[in-house]
N, C-alpha and C. Protein backbone atom coordinates (compact mmCIF):
# COMPACT_ATOMS: atom_id res chain seq x y z
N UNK A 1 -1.95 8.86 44.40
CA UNK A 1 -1.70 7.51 44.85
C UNK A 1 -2.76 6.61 44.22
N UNK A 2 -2.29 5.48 43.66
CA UNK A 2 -3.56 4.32 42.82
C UNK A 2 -4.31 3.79 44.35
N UNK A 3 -5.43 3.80 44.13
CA UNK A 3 -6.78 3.17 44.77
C UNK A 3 -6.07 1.61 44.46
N UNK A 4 -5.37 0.87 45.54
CA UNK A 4 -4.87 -0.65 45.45
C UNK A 4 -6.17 -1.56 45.75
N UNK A 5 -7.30 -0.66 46.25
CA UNK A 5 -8.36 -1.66 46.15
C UNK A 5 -8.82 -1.91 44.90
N UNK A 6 -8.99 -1.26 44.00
CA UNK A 6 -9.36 -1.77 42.83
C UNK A 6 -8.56 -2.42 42.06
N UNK A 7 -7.27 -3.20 42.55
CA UNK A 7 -5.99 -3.66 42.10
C UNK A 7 -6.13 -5.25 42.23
N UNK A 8 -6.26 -6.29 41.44
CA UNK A 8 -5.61 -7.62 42.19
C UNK A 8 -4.49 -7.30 42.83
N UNK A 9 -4.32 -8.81 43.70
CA UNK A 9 -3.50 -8.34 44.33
C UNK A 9 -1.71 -8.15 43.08
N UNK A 10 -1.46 -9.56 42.40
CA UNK A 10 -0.28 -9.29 41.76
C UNK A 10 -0.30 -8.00 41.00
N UNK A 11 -1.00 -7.43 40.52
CA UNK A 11 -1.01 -6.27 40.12
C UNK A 11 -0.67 -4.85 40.92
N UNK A 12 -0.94 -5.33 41.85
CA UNK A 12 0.04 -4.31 43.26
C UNK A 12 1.49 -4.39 42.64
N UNK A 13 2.04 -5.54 42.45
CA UNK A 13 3.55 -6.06 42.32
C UNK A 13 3.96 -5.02 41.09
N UNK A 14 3.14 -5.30 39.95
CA UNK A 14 3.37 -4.69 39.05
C UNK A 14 3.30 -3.14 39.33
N UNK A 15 2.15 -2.39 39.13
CA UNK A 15 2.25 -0.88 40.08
C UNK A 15 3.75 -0.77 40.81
N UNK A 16 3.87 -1.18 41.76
CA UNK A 16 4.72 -0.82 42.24
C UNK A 16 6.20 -0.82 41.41
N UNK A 17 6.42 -1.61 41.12
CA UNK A 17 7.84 -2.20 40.22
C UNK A 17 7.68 -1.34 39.09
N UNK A 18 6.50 -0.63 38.57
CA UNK A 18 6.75 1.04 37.33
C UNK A 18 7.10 1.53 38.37
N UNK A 19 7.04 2.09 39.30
CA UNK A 19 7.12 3.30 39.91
C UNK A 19 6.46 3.76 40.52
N UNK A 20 5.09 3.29 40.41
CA UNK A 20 3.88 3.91 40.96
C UNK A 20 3.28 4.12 42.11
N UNK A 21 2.92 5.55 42.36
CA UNK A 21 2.93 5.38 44.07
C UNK A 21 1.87 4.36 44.81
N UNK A 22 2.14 3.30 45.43
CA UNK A 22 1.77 1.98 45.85
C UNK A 22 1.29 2.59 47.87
N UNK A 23 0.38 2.64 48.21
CA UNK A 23 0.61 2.19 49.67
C UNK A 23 1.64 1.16 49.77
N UNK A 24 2.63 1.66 51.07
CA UNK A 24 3.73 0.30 51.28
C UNK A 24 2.79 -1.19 52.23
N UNK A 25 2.08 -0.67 53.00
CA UNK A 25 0.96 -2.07 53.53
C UNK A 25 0.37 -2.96 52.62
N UNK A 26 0.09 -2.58 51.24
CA UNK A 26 -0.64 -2.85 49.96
C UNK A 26 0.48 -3.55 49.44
N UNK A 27 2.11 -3.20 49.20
CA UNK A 27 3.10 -4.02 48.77
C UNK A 27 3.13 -5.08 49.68
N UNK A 28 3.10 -4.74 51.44
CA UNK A 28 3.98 -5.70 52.13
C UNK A 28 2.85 -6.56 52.12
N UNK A 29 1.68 -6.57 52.34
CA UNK A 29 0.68 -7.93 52.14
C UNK A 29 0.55 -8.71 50.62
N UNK A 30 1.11 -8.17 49.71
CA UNK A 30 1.30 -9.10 48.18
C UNK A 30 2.31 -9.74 48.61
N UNK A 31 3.82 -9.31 49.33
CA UNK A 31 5.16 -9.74 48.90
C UNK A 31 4.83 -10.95 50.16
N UNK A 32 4.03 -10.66 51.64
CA UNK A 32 4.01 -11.58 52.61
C UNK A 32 3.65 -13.34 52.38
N UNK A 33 2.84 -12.66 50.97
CA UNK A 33 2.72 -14.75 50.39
C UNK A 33 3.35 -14.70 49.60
N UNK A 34 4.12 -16.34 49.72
CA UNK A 34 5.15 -17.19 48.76
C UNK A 34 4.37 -16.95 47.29
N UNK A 35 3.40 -16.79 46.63
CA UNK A 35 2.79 -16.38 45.06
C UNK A 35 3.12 -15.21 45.02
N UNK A 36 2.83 -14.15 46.11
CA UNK A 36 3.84 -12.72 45.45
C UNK A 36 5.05 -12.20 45.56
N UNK A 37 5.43 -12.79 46.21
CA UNK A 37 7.22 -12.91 46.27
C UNK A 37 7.64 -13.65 44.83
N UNK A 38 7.29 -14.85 44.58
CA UNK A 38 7.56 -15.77 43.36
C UNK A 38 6.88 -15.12 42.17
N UNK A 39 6.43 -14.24 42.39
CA UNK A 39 5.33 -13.11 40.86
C UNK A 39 6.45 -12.10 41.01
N UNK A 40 6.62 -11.40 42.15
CA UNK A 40 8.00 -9.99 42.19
C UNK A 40 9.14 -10.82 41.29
N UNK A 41 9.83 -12.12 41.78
CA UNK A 41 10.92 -12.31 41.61
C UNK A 41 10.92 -12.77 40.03
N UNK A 42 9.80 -13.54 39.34
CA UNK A 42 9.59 -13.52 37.79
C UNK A 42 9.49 -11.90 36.78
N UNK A 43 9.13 -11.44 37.78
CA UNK A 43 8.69 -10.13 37.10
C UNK A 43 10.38 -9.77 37.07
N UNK A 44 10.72 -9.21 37.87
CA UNK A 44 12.12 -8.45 37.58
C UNK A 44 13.41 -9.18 36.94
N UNK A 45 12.92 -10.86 37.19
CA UNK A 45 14.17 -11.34 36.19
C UNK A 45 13.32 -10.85 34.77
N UNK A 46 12.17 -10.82 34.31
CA UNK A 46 12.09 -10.73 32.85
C UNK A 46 12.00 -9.09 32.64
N UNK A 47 12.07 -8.70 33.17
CA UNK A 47 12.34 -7.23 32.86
C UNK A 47 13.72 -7.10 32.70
N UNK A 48 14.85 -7.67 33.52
CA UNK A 48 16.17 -7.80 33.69
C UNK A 48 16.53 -8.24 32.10
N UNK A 49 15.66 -9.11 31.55
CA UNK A 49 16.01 -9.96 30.23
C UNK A 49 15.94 -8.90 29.13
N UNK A 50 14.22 -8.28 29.75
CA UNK A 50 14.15 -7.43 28.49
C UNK A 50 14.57 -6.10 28.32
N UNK A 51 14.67 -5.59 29.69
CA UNK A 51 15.65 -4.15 29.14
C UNK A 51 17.00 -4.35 29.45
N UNK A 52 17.58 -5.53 29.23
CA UNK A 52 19.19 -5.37 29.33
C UNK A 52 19.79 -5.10 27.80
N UNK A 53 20.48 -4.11 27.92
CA UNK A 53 21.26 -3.69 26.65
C UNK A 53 22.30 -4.65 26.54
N UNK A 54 21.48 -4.90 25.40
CA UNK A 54 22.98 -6.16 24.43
C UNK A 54 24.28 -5.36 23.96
N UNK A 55 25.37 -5.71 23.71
CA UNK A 55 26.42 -5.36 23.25
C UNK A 55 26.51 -4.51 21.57
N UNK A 56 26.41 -3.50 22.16
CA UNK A 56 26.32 -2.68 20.88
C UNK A 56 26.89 -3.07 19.94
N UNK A 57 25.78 -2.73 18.78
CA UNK A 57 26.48 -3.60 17.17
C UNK A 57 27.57 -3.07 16.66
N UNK A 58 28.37 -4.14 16.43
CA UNK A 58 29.71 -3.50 15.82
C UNK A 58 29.18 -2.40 14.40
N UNK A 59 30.47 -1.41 14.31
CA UNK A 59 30.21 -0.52 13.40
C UNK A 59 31.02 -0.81 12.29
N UNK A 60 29.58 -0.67 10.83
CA UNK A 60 30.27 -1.23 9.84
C UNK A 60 30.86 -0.23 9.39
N UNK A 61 32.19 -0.02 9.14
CA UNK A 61 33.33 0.67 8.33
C UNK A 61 32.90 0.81 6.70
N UNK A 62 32.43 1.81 6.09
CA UNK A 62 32.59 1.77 4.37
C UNK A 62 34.38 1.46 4.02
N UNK A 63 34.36 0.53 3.07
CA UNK A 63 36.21 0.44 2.29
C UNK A 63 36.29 2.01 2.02
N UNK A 64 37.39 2.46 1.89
CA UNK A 64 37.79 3.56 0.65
C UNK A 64 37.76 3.10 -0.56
N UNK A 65 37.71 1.89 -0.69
CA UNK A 65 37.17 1.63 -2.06
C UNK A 65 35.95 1.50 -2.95
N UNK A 66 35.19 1.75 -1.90
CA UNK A 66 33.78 1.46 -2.05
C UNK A 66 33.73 2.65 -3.64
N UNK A 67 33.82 3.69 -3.29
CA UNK A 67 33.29 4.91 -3.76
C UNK A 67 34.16 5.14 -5.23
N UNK A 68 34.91 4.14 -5.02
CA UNK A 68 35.95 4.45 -6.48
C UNK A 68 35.47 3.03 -6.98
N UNK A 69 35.31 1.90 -6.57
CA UNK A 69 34.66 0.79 -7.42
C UNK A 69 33.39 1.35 -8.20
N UNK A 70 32.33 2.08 -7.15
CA UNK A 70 31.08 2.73 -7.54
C UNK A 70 31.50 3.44 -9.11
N UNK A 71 32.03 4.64 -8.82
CA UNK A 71 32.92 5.06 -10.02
C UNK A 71 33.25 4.26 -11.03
N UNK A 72 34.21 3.37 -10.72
CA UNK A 72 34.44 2.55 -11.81
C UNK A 72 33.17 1.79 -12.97
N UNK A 73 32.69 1.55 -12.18
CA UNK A 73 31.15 0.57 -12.73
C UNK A 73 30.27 1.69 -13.80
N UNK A 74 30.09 3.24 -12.93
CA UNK A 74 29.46 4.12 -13.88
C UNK A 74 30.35 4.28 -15.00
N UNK A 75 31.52 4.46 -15.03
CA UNK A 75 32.36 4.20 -16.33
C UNK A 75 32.05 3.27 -17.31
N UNK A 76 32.65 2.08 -16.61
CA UNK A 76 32.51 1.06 -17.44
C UNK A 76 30.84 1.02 -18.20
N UNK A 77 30.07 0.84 -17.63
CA UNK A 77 28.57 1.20 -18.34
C UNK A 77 28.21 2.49 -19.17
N UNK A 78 28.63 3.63 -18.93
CA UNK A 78 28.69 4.59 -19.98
C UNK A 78 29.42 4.14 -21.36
N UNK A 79 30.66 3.59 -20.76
CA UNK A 79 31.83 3.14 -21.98
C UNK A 79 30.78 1.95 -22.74
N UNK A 80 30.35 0.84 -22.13
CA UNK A 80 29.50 0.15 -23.07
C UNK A 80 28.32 0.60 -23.34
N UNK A 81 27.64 1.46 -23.50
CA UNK A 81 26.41 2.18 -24.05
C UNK A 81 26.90 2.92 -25.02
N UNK A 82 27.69 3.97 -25.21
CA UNK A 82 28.82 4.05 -25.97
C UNK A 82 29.18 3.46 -27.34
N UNK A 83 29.89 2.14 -26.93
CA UNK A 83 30.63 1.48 -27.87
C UNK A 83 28.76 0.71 -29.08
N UNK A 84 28.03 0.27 -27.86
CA UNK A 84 27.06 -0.36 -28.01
C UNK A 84 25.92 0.67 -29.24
N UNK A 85 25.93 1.85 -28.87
CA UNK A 85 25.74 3.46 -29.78
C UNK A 85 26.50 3.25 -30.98
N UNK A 86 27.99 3.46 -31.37
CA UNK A 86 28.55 3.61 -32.46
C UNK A 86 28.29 1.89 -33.11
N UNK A 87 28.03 0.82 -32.55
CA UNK A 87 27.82 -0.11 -32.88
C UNK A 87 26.72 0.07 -34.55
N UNK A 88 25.64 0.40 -33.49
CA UNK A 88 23.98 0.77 -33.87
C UNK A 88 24.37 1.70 -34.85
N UNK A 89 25.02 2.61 -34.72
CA UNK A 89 24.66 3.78 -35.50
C UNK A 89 25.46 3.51 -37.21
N UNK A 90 26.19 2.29 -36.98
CA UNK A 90 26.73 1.92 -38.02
C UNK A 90 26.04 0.89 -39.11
N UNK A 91 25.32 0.10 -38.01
CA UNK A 91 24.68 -1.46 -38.65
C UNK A 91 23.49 -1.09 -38.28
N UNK A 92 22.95 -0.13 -37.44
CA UNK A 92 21.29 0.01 -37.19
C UNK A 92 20.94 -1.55 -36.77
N UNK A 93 19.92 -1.17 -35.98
CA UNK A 93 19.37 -1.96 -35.05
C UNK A 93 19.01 -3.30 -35.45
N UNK A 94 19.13 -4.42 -35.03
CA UNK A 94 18.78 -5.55 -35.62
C UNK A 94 17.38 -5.47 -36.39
N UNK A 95 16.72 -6.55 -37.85
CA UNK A 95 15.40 -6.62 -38.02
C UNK A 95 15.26 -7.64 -37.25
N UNK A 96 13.78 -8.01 -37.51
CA UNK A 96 13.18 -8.99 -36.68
C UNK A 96 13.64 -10.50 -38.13
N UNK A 97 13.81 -10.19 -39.22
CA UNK A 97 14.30 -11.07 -39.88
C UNK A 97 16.04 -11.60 -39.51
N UNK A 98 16.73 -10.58 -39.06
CA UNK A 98 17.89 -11.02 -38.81
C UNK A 98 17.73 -11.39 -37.41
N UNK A 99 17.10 -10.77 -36.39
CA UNK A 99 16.78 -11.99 -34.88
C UNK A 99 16.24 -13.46 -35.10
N UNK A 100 15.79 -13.37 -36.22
CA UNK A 100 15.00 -14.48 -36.52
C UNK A 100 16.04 -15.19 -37.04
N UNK A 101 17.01 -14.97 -37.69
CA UNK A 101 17.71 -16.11 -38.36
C UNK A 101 18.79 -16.48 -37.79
N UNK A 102 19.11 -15.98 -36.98
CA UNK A 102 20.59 -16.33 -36.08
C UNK A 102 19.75 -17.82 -34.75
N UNK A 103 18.37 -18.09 -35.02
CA UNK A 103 17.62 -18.89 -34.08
C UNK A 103 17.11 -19.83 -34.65
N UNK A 104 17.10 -21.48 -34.29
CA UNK A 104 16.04 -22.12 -35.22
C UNK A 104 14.70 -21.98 -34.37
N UNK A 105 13.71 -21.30 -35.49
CA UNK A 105 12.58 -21.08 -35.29
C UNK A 105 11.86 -21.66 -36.24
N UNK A 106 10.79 -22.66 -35.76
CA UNK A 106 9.98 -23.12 -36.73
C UNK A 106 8.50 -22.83 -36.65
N UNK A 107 7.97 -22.67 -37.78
CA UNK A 107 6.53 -22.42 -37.69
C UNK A 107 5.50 -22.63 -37.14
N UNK A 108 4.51 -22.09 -36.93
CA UNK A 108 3.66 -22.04 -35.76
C UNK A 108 2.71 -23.56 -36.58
N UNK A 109 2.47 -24.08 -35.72
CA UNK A 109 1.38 -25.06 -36.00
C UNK A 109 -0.34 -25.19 -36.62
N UNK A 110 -0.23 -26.01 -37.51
CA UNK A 110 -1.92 -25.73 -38.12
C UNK A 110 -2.53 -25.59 -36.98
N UNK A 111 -3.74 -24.77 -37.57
CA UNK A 111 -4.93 -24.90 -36.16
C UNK A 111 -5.70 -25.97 -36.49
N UNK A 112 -6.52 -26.35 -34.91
CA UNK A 112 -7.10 -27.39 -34.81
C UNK A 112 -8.36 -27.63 -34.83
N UNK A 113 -8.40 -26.28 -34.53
CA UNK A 113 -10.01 -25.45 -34.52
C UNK A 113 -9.86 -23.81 -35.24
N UNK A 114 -11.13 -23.88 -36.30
CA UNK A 114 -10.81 -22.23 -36.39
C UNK A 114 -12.26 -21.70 -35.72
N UNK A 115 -11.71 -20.51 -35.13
CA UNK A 115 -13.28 -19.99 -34.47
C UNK A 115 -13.33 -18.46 -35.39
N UNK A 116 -15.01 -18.03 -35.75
CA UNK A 116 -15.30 -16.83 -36.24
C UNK A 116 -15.85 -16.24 -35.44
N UNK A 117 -15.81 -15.19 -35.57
CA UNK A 117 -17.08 -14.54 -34.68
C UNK A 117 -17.86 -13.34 -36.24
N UNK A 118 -18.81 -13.04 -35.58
CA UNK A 118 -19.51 -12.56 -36.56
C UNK A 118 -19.93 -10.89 -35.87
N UNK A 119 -19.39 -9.64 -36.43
CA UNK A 119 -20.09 -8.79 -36.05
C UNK A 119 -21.59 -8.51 -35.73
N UNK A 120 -21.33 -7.73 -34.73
CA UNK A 120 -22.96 -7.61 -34.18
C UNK A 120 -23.68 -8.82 -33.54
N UNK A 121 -23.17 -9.93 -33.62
CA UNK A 121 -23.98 -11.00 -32.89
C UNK A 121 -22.76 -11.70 -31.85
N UNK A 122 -21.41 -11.60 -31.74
CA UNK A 122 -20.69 -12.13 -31.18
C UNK A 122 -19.63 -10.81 -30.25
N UNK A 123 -20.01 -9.90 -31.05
CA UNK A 123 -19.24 -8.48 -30.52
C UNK A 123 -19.45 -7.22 -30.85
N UNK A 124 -20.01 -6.53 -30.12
CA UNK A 124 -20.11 -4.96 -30.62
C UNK A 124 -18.81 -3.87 -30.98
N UNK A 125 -19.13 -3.09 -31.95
CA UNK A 125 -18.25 -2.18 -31.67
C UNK A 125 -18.73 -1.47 -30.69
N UNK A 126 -17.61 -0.83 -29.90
CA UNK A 126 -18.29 0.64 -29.19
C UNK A 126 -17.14 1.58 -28.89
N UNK A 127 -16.92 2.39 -28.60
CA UNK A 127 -15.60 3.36 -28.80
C UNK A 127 -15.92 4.02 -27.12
N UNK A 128 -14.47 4.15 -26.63
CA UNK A 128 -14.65 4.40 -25.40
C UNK A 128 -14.83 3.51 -24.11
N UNK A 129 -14.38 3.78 -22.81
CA UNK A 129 -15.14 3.06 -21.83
C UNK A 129 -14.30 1.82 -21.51
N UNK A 130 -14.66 0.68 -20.89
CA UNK A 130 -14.10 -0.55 -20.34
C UNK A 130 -15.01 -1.69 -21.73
């Protein structure tokens, strides 16, 4: 049985309302004032709120089509990797001269600044490491 002396009193309310074995004199002097009657009656509407089971979620159905669209798609993508293969294997892979010319691309701009650096005074070699 909980020691209700070491209890505030609303905390009796609570104890009791888990389950917990409560002296009943220890309940009936919390519930006898209008603050623990009005603490019981908040308490069990929000418990009422929070363990009431909502309306179970509807269940989502897979199509029968699901699994044959799926199918379909791995097809179709094999078939263009494929076609995309005998493509390549005929004309080989684009150069960077023929990406380049199907684009207007124009030349990179003078510089405005040129910077040097000078071995050994601006950068070491060193091999290895960060």
């Amino acid at each position: 049985m909980t020691h209700t002396a070491d209890l505030p009193d609303l905390a009796v309310i609570d104890a009791w309302l888990d389950g917990e074995p409560i002296a009943s004199p220890d309940v009936d002097a919390v519930l006898s004032t209008a603050e623990g009657r009005a603490y019981a009656i908040d308490v069990l509407r929000l418990r009422r709120v929070c363990l009431h089971d909502p309306a179970p979620a509807p269940v989502v159905r897979a199509s029968r089509w699901r699994p044959l669209a799926a199918a379909a798609a791995v097809v179709v993508t094999a078939l263009g990797a494929f076609v995309a293969g005998q493509h390549w294997a005929r004309t080989g892979p684009p150069t960077v001269a023929q990406a380049t010319a199907s684009r207007d691309i124009t030349a990179a701009p003078e510089p405005t600044r040129v910077i040097q650096f000078e071995v050994g005074v601006d950068w070491r070699e060193t091999t290895g490491g960060n």
